[in-house]
C-alpha atoms as a PDB file:
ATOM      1  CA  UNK A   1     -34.896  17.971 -24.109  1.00  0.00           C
ATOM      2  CA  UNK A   2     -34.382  14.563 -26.027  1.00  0.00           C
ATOM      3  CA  UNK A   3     -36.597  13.753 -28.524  1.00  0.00           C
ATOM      4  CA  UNK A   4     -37.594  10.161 -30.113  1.00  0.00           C
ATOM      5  CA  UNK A   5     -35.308  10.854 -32.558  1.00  0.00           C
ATOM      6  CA  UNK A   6     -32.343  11.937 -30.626  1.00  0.00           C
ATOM      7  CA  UNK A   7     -32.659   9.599 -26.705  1.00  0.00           C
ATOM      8  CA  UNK A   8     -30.889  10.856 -23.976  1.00  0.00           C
ATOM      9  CA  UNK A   9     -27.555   8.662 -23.908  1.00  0.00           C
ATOM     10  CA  UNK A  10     -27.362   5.994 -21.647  1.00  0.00           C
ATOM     11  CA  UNK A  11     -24.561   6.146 -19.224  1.00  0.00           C
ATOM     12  CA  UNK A  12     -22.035   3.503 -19.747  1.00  0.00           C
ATOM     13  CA  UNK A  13     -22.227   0.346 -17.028  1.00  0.00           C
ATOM     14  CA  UNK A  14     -19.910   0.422 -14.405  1.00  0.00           C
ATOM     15  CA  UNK A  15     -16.676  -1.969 -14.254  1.00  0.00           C
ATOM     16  CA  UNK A  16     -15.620  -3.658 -11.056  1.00  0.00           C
ATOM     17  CA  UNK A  17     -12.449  -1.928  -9.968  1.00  0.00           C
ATOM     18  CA  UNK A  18     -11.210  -5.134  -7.884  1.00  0.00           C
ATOM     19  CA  UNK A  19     -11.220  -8.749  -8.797  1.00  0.00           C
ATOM     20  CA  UNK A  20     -11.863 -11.781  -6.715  1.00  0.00           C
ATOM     21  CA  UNK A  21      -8.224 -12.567  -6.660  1.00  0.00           C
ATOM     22  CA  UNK A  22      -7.546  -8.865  -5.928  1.00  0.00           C
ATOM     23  CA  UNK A  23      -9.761  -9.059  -2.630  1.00  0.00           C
ATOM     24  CA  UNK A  24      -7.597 -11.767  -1.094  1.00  0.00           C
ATOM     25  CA  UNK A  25      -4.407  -9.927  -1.825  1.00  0.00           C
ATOM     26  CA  UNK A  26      -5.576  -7.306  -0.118  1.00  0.00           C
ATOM     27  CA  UNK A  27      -6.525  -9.645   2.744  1.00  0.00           C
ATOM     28  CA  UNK A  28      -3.453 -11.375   3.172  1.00  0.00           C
ATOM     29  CA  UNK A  29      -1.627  -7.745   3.468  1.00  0.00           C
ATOM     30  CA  UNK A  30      -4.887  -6.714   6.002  1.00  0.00           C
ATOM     31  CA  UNK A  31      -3.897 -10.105   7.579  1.00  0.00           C
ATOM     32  CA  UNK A  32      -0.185  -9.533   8.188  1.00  0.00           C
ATOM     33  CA  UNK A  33      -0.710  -5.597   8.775  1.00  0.00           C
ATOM     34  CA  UNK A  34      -3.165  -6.886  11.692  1.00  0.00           C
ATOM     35  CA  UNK A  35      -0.568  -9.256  13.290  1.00  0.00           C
ATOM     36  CA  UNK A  36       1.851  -6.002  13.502  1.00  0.00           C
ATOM     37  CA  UNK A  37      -1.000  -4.065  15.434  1.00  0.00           C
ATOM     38  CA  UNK A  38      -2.095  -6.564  17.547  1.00  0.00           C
ATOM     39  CA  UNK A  39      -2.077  -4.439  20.653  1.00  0.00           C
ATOM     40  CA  UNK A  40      -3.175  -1.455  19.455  1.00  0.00           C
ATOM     41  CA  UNK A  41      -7.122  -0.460  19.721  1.00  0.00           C
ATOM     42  CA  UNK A  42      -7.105   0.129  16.178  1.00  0.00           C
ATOM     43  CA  UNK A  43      -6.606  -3.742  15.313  1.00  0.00           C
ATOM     44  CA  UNK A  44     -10.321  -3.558  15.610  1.00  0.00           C
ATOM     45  CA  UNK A  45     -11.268  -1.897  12.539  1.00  0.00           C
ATOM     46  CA  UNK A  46      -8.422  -3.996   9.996  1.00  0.00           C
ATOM     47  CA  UNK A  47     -10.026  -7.003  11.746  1.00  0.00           C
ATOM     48  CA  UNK A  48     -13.981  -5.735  10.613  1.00  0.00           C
ATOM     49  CA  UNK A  49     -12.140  -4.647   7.536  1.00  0.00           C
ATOM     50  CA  UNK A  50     -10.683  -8.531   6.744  1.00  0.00           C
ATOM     51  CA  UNK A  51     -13.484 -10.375   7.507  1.00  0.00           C
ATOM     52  CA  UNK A  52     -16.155  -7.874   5.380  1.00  0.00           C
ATOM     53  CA  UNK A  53     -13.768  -8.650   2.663  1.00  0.00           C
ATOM     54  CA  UNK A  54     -14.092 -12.430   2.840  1.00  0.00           C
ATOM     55  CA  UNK A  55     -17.600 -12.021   2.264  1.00  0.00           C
ATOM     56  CA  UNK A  56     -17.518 -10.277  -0.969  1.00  0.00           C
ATOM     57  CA  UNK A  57     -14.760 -13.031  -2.308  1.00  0.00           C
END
């Protein structure tokens, strides 16, 4: 139990794992990838996928 004089450690603040200029790599590889499965009923999701990504860059 932590006591004034020792506190309970605070955990450490998380990092971003991607940067801005990661996110629009990855959408210009979504982009292409998207091109190559136009026909396909999957092209649905990469093309939610790219444009949730443009909102968070």
């Amino acid at each position: 139990m932590p006591t004034i004089e020792d506190p309970k450690p605070q955990p450490e603040r998380s990092r971003a794992v991607f940067s801005n200029e990661d996110f629009e790599l990855i959408r210009v590889a979504i982009r292409h990838y998207m091109q190559e499965l136009r026909d396909r009923p999957e092209s649905i999701k990469y093309s939610n996928l790219y444009h949730r990504l443009g909102r968070l860059g």
